[in-house]
Protein backbone atom coordinates (compact mmCIF):
# COMPACT_ATOMS: atom_id res chain seq x y z
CA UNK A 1 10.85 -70.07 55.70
CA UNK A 2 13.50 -72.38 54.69
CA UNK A 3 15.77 -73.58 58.38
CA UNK A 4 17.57 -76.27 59.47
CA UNK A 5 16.10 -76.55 63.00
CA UNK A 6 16.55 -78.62 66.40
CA UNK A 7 14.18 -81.14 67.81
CA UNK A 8 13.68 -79.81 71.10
CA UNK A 9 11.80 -83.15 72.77
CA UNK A 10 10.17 -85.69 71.83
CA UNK A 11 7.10 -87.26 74.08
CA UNK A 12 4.49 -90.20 73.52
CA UNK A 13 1.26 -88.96 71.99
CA UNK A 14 -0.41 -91.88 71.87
CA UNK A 15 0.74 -95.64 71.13
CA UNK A 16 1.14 -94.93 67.56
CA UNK A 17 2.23 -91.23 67.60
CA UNK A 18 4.99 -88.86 68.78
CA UNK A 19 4.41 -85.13 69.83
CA UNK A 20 7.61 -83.36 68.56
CA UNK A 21 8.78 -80.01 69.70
CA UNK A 22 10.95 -78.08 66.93
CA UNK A 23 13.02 -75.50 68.34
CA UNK A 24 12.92 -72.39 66.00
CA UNK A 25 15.64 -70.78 68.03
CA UNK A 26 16.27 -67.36 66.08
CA UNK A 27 13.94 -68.05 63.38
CA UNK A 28 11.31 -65.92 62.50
CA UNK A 29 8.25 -67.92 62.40
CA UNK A 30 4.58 -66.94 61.69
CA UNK A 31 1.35 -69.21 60.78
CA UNK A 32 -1.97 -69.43 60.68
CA UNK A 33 -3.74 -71.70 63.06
CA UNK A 34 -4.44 -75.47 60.92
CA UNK A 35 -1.32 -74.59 58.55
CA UNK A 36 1.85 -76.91 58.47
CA UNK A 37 5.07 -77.43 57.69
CA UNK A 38 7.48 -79.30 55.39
CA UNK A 39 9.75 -81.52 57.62
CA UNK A 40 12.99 -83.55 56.95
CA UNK A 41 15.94 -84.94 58.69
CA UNK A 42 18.76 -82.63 57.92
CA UNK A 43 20.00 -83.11 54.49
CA UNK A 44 16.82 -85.13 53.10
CA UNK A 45 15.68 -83.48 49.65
CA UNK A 46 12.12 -85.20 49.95
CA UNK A 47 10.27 -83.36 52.62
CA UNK A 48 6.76 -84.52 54.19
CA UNK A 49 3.99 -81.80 55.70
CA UNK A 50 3.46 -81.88 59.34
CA UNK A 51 -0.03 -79.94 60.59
CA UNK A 52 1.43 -77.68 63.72
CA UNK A 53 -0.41 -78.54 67.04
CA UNK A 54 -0.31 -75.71 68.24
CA UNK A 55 -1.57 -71.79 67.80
CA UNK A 56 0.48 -69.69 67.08
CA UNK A 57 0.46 -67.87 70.58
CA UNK A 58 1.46 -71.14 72.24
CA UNK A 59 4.53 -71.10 69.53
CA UNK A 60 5.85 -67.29 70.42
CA UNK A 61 5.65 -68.06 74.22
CA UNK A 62 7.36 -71.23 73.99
CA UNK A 63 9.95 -70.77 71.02
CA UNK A 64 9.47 -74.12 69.60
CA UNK A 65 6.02 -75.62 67.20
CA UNK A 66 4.71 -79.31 68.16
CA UNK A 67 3.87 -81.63 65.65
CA UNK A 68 2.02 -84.76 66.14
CA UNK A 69 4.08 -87.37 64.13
CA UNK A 70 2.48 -91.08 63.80
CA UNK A 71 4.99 -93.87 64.70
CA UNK A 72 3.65 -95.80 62.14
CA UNK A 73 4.81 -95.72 57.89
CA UNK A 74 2.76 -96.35 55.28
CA UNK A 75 3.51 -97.74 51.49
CA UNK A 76 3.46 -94.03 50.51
CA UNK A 77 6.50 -92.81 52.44
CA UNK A 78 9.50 -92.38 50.49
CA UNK A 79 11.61 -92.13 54.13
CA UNK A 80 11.36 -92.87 57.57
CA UNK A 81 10.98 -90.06 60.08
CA UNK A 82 12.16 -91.42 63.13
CA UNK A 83 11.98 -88.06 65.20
CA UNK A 84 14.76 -88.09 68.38
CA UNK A 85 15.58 -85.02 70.59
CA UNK A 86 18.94 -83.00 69.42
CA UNK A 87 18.34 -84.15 65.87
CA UNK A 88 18.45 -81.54 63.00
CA UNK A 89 15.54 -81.22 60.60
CA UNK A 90 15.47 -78.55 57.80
CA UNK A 91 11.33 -76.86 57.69
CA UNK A 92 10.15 -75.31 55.12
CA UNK A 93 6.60 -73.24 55.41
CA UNK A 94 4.31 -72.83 56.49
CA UNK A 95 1.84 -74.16 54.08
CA UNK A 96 -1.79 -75.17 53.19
CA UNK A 97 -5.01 -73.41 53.55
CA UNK A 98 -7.59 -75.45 55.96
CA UNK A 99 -7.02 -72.10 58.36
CA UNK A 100 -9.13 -70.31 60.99
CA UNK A 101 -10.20 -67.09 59.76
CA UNK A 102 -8.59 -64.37 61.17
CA UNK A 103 -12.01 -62.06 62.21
CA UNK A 104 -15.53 -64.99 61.95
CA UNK A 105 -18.62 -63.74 61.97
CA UNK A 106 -19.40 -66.31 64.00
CA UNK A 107 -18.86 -67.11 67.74
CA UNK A 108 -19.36 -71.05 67.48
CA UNK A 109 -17.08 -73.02 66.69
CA UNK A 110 -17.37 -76.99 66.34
CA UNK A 111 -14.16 -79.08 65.53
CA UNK A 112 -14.47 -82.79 64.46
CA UNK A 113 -11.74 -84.99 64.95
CA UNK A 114 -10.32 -88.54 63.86
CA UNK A 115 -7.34 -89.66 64.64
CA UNK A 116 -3.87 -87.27 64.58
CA UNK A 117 -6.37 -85.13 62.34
CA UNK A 118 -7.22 -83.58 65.61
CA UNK A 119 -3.68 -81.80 65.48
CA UNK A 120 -4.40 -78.65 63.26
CA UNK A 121 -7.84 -78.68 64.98
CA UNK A 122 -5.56 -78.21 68.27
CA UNK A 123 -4.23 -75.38 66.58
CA UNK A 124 -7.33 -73.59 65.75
CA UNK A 125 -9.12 -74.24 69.23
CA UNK A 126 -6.26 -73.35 71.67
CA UNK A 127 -6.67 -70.08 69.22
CA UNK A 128 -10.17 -69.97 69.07
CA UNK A 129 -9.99 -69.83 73.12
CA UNK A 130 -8.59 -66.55 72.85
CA UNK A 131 -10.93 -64.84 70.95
CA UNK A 132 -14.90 -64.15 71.75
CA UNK A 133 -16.50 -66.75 71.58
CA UNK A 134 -20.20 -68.19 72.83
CA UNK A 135 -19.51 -71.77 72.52
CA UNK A 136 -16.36 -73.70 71.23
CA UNK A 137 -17.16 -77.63 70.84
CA UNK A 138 -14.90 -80.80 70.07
CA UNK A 139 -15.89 -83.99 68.46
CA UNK A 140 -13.08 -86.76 68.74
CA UNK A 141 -13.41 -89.92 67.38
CA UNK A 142 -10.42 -92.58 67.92
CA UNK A 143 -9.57 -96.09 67.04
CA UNK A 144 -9.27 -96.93 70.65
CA UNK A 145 -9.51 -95.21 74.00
CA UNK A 146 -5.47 -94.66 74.73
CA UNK A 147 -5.41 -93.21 70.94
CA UNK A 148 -7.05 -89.69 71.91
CA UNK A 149 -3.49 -87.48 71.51
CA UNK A 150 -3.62 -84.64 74.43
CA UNK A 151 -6.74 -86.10 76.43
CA UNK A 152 -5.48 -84.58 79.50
CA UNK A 153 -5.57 -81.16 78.28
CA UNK A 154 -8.84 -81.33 76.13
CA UNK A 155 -10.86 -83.21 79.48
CA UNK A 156 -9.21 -80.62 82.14
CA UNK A 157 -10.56 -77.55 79.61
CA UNK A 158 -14.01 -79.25 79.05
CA UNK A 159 -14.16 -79.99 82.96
CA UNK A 160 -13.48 -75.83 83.31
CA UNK A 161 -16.38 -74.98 81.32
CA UNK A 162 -14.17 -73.94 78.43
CA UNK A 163 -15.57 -76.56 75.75
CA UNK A 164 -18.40 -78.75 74.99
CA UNK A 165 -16.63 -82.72 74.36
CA UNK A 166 -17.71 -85.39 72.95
CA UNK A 167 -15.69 -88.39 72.13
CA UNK A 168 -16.25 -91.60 70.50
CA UNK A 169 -14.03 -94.80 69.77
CA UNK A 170 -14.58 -96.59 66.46
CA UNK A 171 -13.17 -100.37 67.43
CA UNK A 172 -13.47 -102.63 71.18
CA UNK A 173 -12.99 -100.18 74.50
CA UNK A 174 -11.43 -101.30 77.09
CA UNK A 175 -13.45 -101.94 80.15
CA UNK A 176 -15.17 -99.07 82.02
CA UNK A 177 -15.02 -97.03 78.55
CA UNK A 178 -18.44 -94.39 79.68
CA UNK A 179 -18.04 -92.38 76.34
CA UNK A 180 -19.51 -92.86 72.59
CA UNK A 181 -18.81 -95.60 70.53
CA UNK A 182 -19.00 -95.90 66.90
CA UNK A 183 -19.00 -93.29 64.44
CA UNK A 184 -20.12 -89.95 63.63
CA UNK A 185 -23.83 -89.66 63.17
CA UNK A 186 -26.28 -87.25 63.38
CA UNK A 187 -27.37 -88.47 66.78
CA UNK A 188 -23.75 -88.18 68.31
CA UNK A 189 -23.52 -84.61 66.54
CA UNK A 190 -27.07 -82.91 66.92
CA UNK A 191 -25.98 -82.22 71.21
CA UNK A 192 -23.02 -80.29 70.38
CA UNK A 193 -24.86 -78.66 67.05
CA UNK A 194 -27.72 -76.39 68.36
CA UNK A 195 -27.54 -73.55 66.32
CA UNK A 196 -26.50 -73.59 62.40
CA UNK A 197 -24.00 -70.65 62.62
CA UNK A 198 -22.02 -72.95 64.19
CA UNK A 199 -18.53 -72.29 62.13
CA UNK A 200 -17.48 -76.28 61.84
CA UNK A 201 -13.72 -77.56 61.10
CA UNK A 202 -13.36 -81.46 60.21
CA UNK A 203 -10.27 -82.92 60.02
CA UNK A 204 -9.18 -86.90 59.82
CA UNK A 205 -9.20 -90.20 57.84
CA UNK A 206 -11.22 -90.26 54.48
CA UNK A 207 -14.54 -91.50 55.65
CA UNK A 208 -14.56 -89.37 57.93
CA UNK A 209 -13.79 -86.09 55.91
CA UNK A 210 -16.81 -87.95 53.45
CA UNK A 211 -19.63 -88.46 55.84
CA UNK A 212 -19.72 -85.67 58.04
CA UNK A 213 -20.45 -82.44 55.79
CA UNK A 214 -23.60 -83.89 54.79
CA UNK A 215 -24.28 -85.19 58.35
CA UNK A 216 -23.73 -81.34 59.76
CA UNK A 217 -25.66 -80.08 56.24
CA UNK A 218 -28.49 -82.42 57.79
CA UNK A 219 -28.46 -80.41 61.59
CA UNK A 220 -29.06 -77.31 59.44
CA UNK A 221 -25.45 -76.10 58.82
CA UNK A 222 -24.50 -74.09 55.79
CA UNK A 223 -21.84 -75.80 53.16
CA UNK A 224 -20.07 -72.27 53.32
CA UNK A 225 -19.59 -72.34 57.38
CA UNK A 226 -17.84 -76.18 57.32
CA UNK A 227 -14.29 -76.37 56.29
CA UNK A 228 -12.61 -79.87 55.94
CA UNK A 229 -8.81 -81.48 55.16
CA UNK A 230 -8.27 -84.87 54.53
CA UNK A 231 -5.33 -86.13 57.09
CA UNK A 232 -3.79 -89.82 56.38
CA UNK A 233 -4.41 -91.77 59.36
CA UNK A 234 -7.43 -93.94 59.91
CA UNK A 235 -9.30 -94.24 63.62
């Protein structure tokens, strides 16, 4: 798909990123849960990939995809995407191939999170929901404790029953901060890794992406059941 579509709303995600609703309207639109999408204000040639936050279900109910866009550039950008409601954007997509499989042979499922990484993981759980399942975990790790994009959904499900959370900040929480600090280490992960057909997603910053296959490897997870993408910003 190749469309020149409408920015439906745009909300605060956190204090350094923007959760963007893209009308598609008429468009004909289908994805795999994790894929994205090539994004531009209307007439820009250059055009930069967004992971879709949400499943594909959530996107035929509500007509419109959410993106989690950071409010901060970086040296690499060649534009500024400064993302405002009634604006025109041209997608193209959807691309890239850190999906959930359609049928697993497993039925747990661990996603590891830094940063807006945890936006294609969004994807894949709110789809992952849907299907059977035994046990569907998330492992967030942020910068900070206000940096933890859709808390209030991910606490209410986990407060339901529907996942196992864990989350951990990497720099100073505030006061009255109960959860993990630090990084991701075998200790934080072996609670929410009891049994090694676990089928484990890891998205976020570099070190991240690095450390944790061999840290899940270590628990007694197979290379072939943990699937990982790089994503650009750093907790």
């Amino acid at each position: 798909m190749l469309a020149t579509l409408s920015i439906r709303d745009v909300v605060s995600a956190t204090p350094r990123a923007k959760l963007v609703r893209v009308d598609l309207g008429s468009a004909a639109f289908d994805y795999l849960p994790g894929q994205a999408v090539l994004v531009a204000p209307h007439g820009q040639e250059t055009r930069r990939p967004y992971s879709i936050a949400c499943a594909p279900e959530d996107a035929k109910r509500s007509g419109a995809i959410e993106l989690l866009v950071g409010s901060e550039t970086t040296p690499h950008d060649d534009w500024i995407f400064v993302p405002t409601a009634g604006a025109s954007v041209d997608v193209g997509g959807p691309v890239g191939s850190f999906t959930f499989p359609a049928n697993p042979v497993e039925r747990r499922f661990l996603f590891i999170a830094g940063g807006t990484g945890f936006a294609p993981l969004r994807a894949m759980l709110r789809h992952a929901l849907g299907m059977q399942h035994d046990r569907i975990g998330l492992f967030y790790s942020a910068r900070t404790p206000d940096e933890f994009a859709f808390e209030d959904e991910f606490r209410a499900l986990a407060a339901a029953g529907a996942i196992d959370l864990r989350q951990t900040v990497t720099r100073d929480a505030r006061d009255g901060w109960i959860g993990g600090r630090g990084r991701v280490t075998a200790e934080s992960l072996a609670g929410i890794v009891d049994d090694p057909e676990t089928l484990c997603f890891v998205c976020g910053p570099q070190a991240l992406v690095e450390a944790v296959p061999a840290i899940l490897q270590r628990l007694g997870v197979a290379p072939d059941r943990i699937r990982i993408e790089e994503w650009r910003s750093e907790p």
